[in-house]
Protein backbone atom coordinates (compact mmCIF):
# COMPACT_ATOMS: atom_id res chain seq x y z
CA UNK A 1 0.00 0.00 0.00
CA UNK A 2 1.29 3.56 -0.94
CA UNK A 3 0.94 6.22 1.44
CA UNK A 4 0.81 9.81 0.58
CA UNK A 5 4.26 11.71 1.05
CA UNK A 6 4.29 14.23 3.57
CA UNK A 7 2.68 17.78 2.33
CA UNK A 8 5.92 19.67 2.07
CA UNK A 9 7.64 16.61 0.00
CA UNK A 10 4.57 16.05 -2.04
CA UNK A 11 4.28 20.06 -2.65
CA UNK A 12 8.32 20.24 -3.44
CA UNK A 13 7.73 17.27 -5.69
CA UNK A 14 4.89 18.17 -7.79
CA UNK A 15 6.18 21.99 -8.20
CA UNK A 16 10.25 22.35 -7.85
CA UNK A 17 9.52 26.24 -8.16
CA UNK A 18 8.33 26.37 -4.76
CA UNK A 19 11.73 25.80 -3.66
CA UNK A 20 12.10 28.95 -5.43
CA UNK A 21 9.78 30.54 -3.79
CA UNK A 22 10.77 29.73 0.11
CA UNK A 23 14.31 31.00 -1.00
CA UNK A 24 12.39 34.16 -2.18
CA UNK A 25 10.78 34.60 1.04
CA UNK A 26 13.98 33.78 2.95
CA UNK A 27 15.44 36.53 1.13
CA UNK A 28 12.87 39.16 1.86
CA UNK A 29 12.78 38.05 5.15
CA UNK A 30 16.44 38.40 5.91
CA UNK A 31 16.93 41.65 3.89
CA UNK A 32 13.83 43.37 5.81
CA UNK A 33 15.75 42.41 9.24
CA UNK A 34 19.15 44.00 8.08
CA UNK A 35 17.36 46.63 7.08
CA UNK A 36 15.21 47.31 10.03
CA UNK A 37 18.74 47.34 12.04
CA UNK A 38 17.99 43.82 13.62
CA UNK A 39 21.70 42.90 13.19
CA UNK A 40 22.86 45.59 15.14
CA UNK A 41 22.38 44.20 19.26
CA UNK A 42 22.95 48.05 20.45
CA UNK A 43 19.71 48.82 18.22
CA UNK A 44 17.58 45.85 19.88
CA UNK A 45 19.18 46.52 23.10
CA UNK A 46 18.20 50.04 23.14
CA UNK A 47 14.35 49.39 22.84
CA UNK A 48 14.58 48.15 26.92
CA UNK A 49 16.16 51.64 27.76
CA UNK A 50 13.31 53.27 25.88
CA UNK A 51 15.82 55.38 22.76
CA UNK A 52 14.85 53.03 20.44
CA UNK A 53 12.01 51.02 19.42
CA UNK A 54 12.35 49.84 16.02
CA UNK A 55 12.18 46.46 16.86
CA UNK A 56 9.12 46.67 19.12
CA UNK A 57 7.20 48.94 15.86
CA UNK A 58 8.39 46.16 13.15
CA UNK A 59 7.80 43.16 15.16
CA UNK A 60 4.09 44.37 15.89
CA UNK A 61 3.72 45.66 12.52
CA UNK A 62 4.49 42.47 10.72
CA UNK A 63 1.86 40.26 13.59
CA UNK A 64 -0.89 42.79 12.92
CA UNK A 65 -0.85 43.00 9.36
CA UNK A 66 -0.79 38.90 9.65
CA UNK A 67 -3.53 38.98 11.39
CA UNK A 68 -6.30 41.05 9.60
CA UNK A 69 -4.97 39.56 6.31
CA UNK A 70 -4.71 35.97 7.84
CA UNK A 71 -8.39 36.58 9.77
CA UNK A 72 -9.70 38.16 6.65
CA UNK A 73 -8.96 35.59 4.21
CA UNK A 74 -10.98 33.05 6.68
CA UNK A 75 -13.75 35.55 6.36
CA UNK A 76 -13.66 35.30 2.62
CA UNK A 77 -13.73 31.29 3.01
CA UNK A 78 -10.65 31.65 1.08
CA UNK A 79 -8.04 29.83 4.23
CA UNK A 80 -9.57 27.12 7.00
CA UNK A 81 -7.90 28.55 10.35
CA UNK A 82 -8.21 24.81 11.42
CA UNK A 83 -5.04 24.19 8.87
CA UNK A 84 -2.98 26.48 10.48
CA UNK A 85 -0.89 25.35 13.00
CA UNK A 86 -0.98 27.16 16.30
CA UNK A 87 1.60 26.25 18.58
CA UNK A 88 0.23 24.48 21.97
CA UNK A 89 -0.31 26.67 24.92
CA UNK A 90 2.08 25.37 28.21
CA UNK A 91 1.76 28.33 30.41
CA UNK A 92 4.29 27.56 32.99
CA UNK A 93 6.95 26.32 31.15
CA UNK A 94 6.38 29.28 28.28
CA UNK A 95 6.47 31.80 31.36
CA UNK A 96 9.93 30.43 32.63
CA UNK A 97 11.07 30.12 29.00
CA UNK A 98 9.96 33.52 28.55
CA UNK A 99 11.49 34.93 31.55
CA UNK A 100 14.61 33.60 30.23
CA UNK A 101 14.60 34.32 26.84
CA UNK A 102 14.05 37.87 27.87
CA UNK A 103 17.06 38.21 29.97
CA UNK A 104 19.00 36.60 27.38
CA UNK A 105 17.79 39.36 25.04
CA UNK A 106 18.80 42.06 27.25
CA UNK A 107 21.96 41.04 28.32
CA UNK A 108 22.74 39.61 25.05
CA UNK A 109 21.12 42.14 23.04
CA UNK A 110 19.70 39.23 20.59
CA UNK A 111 16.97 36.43 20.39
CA UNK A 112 17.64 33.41 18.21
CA UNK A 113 16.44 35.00 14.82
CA UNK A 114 18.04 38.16 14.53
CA UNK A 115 21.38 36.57 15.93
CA UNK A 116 21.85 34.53 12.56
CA UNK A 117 21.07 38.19 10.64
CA UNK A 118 23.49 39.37 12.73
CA UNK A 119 25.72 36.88 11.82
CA UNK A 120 25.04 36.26 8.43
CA UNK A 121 27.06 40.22 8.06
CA UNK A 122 29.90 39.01 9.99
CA UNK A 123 29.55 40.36 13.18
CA UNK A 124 31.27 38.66 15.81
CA UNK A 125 29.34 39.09 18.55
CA UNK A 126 25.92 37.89 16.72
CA UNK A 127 28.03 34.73 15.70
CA UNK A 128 28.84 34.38 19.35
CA UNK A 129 25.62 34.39 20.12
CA UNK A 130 24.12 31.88 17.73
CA UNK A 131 26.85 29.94 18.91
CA UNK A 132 26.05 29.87 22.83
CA UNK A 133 21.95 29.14 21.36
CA UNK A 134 23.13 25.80 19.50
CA UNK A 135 25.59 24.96 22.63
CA UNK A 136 21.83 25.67 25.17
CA UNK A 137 19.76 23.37 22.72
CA UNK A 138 22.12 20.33 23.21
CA UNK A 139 22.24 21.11 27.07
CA UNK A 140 18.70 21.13 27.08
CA UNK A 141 18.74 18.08 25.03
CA UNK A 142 20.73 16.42 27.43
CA UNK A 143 18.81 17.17 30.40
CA UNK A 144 15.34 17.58 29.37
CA UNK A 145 14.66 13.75 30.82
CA UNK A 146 15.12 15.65 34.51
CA UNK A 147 11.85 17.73 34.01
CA UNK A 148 9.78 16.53 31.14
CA UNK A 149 6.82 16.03 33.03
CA UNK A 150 7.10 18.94 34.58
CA UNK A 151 7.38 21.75 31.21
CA UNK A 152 5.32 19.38 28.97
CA UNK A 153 2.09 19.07 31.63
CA UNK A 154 2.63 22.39 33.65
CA UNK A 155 -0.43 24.73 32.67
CA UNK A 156 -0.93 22.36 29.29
CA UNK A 157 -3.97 24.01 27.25
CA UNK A 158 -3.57 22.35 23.70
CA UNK A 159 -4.57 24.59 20.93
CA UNK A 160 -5.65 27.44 22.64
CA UNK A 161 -6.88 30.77 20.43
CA UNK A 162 -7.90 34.59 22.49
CA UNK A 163 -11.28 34.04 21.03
CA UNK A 164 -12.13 30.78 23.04
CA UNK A 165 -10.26 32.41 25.72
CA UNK A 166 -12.45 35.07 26.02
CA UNK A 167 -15.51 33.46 24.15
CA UNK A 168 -15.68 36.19 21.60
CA UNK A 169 -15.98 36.40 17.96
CA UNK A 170 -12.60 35.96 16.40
CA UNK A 171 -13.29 39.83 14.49
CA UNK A 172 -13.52 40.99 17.73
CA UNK A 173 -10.22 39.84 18.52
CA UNK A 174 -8.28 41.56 15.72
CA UNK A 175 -10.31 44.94 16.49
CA UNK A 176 -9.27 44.82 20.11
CA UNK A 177 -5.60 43.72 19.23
CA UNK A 178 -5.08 46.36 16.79
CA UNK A 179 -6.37 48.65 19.03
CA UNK A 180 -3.62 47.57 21.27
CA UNK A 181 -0.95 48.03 19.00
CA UNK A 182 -2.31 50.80 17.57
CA UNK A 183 -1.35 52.80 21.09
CA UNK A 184 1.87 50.70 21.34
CA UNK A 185 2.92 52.45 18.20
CA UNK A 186 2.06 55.71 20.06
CA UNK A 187 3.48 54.79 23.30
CA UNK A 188 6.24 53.92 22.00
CA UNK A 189 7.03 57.23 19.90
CA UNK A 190 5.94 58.99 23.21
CA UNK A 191 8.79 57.29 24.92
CA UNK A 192 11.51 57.41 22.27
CA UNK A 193 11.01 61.36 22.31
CA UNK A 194 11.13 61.32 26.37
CA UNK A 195 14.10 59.22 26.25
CA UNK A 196 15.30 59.08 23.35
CA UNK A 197 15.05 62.82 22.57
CA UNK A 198 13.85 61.83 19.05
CA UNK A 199 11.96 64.60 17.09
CA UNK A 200 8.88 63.05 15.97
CA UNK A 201 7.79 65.81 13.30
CA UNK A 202 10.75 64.05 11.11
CA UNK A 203 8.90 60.68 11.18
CA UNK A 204 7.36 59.89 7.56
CA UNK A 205 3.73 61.00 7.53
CA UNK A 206 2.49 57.71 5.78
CA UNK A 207 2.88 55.94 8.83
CA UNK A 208 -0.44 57.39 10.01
CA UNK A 209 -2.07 56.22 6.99
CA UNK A 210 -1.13 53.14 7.80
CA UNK A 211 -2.28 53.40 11.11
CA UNK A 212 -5.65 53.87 9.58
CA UNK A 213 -5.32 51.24 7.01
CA UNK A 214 -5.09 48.66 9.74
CA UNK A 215 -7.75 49.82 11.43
CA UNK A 216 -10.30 49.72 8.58
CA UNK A 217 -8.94 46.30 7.68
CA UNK A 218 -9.66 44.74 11.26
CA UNK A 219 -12.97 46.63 11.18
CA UNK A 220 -13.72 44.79 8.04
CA UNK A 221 -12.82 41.66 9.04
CA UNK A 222 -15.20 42.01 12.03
CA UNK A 223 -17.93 43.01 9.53
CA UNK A 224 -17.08 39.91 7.55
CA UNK A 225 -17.41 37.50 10.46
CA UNK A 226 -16.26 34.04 10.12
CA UNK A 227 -17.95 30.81 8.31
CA UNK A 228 -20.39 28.74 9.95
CA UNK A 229 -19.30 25.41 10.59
CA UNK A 230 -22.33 24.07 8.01
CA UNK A 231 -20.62 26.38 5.59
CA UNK A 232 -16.94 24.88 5.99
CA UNK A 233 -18.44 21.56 5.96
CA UNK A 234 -20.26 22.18 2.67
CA UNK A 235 -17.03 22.79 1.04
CA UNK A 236 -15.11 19.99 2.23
CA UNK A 237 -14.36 17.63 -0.48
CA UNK A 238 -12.15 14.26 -0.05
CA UNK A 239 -9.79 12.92 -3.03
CA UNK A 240 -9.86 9.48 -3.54
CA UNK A 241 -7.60 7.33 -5.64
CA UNK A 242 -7.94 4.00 -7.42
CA UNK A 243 -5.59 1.30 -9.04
CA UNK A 244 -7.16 -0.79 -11.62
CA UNK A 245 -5.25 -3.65 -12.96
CA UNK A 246 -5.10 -4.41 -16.46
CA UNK A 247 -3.61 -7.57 -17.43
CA UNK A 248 -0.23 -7.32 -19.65
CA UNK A 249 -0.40 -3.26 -19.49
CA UNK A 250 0.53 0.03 -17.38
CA UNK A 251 -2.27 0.18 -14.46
CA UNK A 252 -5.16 3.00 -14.64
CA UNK A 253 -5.03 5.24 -11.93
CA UNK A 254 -8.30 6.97 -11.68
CA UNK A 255 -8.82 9.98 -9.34
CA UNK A 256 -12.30 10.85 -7.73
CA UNK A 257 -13.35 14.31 -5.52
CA UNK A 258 -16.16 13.68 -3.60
CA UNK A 259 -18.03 15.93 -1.31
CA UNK A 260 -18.64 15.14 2.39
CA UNK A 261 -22.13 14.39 1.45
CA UNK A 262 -21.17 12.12 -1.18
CA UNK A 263 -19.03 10.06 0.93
CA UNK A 264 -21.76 9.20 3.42
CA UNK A 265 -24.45 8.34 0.73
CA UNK A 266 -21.21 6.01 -1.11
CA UNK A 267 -20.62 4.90 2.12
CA UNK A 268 -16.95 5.63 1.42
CA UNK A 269 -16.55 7.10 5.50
CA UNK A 270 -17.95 3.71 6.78
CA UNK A 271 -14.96 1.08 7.97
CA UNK A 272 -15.86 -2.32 9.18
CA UNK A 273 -15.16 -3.70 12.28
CA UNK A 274 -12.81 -6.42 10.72
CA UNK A 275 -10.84 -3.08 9.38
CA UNK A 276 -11.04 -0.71 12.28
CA UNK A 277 -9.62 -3.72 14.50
CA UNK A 278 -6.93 -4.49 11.89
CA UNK A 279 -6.14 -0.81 12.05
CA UNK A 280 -4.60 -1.52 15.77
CA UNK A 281 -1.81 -3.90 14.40
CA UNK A 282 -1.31 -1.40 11.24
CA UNK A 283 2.19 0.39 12.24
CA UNK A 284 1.68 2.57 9.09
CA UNK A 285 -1.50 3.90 10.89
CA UNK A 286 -2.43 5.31 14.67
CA UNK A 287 -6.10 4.46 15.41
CA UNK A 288 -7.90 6.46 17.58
CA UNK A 289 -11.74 5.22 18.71
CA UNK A 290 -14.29 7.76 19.56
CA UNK A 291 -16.93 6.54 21.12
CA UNK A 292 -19.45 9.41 21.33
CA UNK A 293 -22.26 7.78 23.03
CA UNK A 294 -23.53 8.61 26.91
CA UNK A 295 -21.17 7.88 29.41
CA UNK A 296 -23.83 4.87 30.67
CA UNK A 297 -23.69 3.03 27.63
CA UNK A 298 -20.03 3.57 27.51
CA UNK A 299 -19.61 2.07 30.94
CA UNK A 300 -21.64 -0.57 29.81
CA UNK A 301 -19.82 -1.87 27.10
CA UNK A 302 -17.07 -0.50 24.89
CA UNK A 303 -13.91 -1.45 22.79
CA UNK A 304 -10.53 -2.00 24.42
CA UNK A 305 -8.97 1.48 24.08
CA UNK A 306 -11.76 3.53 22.99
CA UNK A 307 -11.88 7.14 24.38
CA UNK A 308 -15.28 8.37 25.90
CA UNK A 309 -16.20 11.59 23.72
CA UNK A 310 -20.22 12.13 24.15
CA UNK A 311 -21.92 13.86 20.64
CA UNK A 312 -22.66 16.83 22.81
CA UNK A 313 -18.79 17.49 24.04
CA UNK A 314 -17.14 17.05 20.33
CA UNK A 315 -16.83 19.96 19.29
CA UNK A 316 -14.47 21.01 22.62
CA UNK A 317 -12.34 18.36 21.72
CA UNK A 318 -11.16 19.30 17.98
CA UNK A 319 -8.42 21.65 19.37
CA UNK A 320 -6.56 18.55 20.77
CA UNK A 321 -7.84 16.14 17.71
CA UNK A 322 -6.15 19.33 15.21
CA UNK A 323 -3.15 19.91 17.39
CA UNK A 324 -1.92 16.63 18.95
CA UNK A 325 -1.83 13.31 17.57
CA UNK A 326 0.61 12.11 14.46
CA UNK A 327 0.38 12.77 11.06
CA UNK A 328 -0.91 9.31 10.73
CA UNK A 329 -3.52 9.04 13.08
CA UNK A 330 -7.12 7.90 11.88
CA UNK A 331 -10.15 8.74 13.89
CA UNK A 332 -12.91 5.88 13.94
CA UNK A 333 -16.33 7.61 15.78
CA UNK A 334 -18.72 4.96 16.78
CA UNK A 335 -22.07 5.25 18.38
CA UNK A 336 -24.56 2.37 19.05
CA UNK A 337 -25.40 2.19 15.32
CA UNK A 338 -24.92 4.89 13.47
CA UNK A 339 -26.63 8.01 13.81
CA UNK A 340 -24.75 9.47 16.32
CA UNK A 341 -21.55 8.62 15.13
CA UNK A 342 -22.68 10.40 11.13
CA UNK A 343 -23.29 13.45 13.65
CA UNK A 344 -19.91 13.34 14.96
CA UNK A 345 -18.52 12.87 11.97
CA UNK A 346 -19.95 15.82 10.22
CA UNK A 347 -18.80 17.86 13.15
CA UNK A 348 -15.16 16.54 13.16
CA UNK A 349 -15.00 16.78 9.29
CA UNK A 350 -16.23 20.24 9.38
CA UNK A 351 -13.88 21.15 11.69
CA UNK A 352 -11.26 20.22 9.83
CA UNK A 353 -10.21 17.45 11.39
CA UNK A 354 -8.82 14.81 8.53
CA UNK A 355 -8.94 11.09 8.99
CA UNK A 356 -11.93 10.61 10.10
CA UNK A 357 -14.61 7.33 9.34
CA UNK A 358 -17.39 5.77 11.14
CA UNK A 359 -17.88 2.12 12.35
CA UNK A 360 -19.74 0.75 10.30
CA UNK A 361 -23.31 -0.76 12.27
CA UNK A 362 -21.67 1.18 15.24
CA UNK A 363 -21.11 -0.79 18.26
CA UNK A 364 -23.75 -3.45 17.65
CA UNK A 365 -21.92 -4.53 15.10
CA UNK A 366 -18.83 -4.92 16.30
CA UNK A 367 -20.14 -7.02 18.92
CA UNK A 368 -22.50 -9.26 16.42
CA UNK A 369 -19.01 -9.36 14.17
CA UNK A 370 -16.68 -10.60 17.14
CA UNK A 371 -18.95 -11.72 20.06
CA UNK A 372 -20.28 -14.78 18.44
CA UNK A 373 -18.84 -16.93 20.97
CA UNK A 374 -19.54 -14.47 23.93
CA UNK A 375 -22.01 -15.88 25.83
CA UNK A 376 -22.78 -13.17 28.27
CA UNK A 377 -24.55 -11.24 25.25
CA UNK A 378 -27.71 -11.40 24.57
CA UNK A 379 -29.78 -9.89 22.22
CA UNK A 380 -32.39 -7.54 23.18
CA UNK A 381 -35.58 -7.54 20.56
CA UNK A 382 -36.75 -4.37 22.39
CA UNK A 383 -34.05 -2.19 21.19
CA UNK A 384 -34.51 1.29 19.47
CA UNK A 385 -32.66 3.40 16.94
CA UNK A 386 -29.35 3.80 18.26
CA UNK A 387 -29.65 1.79 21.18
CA UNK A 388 -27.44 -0.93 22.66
CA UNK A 389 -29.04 -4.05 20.86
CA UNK A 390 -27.25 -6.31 23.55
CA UNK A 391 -28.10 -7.17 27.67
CA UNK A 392 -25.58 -6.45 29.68
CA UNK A 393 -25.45 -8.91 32.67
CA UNK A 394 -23.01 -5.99 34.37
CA UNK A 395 -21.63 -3.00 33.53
CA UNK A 396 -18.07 -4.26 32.28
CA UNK A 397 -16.90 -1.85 30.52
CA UNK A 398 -14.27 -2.95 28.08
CA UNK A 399 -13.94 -6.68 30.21
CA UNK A 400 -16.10 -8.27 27.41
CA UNK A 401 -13.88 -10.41 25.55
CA UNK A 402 -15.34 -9.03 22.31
CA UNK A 403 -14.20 -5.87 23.71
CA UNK A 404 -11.09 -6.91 22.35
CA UNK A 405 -10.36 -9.70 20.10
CA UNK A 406 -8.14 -12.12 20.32
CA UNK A 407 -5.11 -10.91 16.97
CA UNK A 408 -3.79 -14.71 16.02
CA UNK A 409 -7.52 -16.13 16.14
CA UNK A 410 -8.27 -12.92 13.37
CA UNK A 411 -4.94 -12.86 11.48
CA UNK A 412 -6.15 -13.62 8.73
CA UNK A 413 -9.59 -11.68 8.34
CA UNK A 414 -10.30 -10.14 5.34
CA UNK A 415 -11.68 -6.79 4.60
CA UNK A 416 -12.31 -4.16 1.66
CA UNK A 417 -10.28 -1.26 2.90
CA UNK A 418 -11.96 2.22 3.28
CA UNK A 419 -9.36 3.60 4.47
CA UNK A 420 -7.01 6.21 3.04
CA UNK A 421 -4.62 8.40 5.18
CA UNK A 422 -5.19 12.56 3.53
CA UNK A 423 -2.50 14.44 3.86
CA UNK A 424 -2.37 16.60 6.94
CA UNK A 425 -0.86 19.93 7.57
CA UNK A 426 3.32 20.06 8.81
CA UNK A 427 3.72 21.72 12.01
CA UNK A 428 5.56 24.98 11.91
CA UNK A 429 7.77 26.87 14.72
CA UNK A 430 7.39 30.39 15.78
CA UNK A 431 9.55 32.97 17.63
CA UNK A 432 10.61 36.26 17.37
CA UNK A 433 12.33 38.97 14.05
């Protein structure tokens, strides 16, 4: 079986020119530093003593403008949010790191970025400096076993965004962090004529355009709003592809783009139970089971491993299911039978989260597929839509031994596979110039 390369490799493959163009931004990127004076460690040093705040005006400059372009384009429907990467949230570890980081800075008069500008012109000290940052990554490298539960579990929040924060609307955000910067840009001229003895009337007028410009952007991306989550699940669409074999000739590959719709009616999102157990023993894939029924049924009876996510409390899980597990995971939601499991899914997939299929028959399945020979189980005429078809002679849990079937005795089961890993966004650092 052939498995999809990862996104940057299959991106770089298909289109060499993109190499071109992340030299091109490298470039830009590097030149705009130099010339903002992020090379020279007097200029960042200077913004802590208040005479200069360059860095302070481009670093903000560059995040807002991100923003109400980034925010806007979501807006538009143009960019899913859910595909960007944010960073996870550990608050104490991130406040000690920071605390650091921020001494180094002053002392140093560099953070890691604009020490490699700095050293890219040949200036010894930035060198230096770069130096002593690889020499601290293999320290911590070498000691991070002495307090890795501590930084990685300390104030952990997953994917955290100011709008759930806060519960506001994401527009509302960008108004009130432009805002914000808006008066750091003013503070901070304040202060570099009070300290810096800087005469402001010299300053290039078209900054205060600017000013405005940002201000009518985040405005408009508060007027846009964001897309419902029927909307971004009305324009997800899966790509499917299929070998057919043609004796004493090349193979035909054809390709297929379904809609989310279209792969519930094709019953394309449905895997077996013979498939979603084979998926444990699978070391190209990382099953996950979400069972999303009520905690009672769940207690009842469910499969070995399965996590307990009720229908009603999906939707504050997809920040974990986006930021967490491997590229490779697959998500397998299972109800009772099915209903509540298609509800799931539809909430997962329009959330952006990829990998994502139903049991098929739900749970009742499962246990008619491998608890022939359990004979606790019995089955119960009475049962509804979406109900446990089974009685329970005690709440076991996952103690059934159909709860998790014996591998050698089903080595050999056969299937027809439904599942097909999509490609999944690459994770991406941040940090500062």
């Amino acid at each position: 079986m052939n498995f999809p390369l990862p996104s940057f490799l299959a991106v770089s493959a298909a289109n060499p020119w993109t190499y071109v163009l992340f030299a091109a931004i490298g470039f830009a990127f590097g030149y705009t530093l130099e010339m903002s004076g992020f090379g020279d460690s007097r200029k960042l040093a200077a913004q802590f003593y208040f005479t200069e705040l360059t860095v302070l005006k481009v670093m903000f400059t560059a995040i807002t403008v991100a923003m109400v372009l980034l925010f806007g384009a979501v807006g538009l429907g143009i960019l899913d949010f859910s595909q960007v990467w944010v960073n996870p949230t550990y608050l104490a570890s991130g406040l000690v790191g920071g605390l650091i980081m921020g001494v180094g800075f002053i002392v140093g008069g560099f953070c890691p970025t604009t020490s490699l500008a700095s050293a890219s012109t040949g200036k010894i000290d930035g060198m230096l400096f770069m130096l002593g940052g690889f020499v601290g990554a293999f320290l911590f490298g070498e000691t991070e076993k002495y307090f890795d539960g501590w930084y990685t579990n300390a104030g952990y929040y997953g994917r955290l965004t100011l709008d759930q924060v806060f519960g506001i609307p994401i527009g509302a955000v960008v108004v009130i962090v432009i805002l914000m910067a808006l008066f750091m840009f003013w503070g901070g001229e304040q202060l570099e004529r009070i300290f810096g003895k800087k005469d402001l009337s010299k300053e290039p007028k078209i900054r205060v355009a600017g000013a405005v410009a940002l201000f009518a952007g985040a405005v408009a991306v508060l007027a846009i709003g964001s897309p419902s989550l029927v909307d971004k699940y009305n324009k997800v669409t899966f790509t499917r592809t299929e070998t057919v074999e043609v004796l004493n000739a090349d193979p035909i590959v054809n390709t297929y783009v379904y809609t989310a719709d279209e792969m519930l009616e094709n019953r394309l999102a449905f895997t077996s139970p013979a498939e979603a157990f084979k998926a444990k023993f699978n070391q190209a894939m990382n099953p996950v089971y979400l069972d999303v029924r009520s905690e009672a049924d769940y207690n009842l009876y469910h499969i070995e491993g399965a996590v307990n996510v009720p229908l009603e409390r999906v939707l504050e899980v997809v920040p974990v299911l986006l930021s967490e597990p491997p590229a490779n995971t697959v998500f397998i939601v299972m109800s009772n039978d099915e209903a509540a499991a298609v509800d799931a899914w539809k909430l997962l997939i329009g959330s952006s989260v990829q990998n994502v299929y139903i049991l098929e028959g739900g749970v009742n399945n499962w246990i008619a597929f491998f608890g022939e020979n359990d004979k606790a189980l019995q089955a119960d005429p009475t049962a509804g839509n979406d109900q446990l078809g089974f009685i329970f002679p005690a709440a076991l849990g996952s103690r059934y031994e159909s709860c998790s079937p014996d591998p050698i005795e089903y080595e050999k089961l056969e299937f027809e596979q439904k599942i097909i890993l999509q490609l999944k966004r690459d994770k991406s650092g941040g940090g500062c110039g």
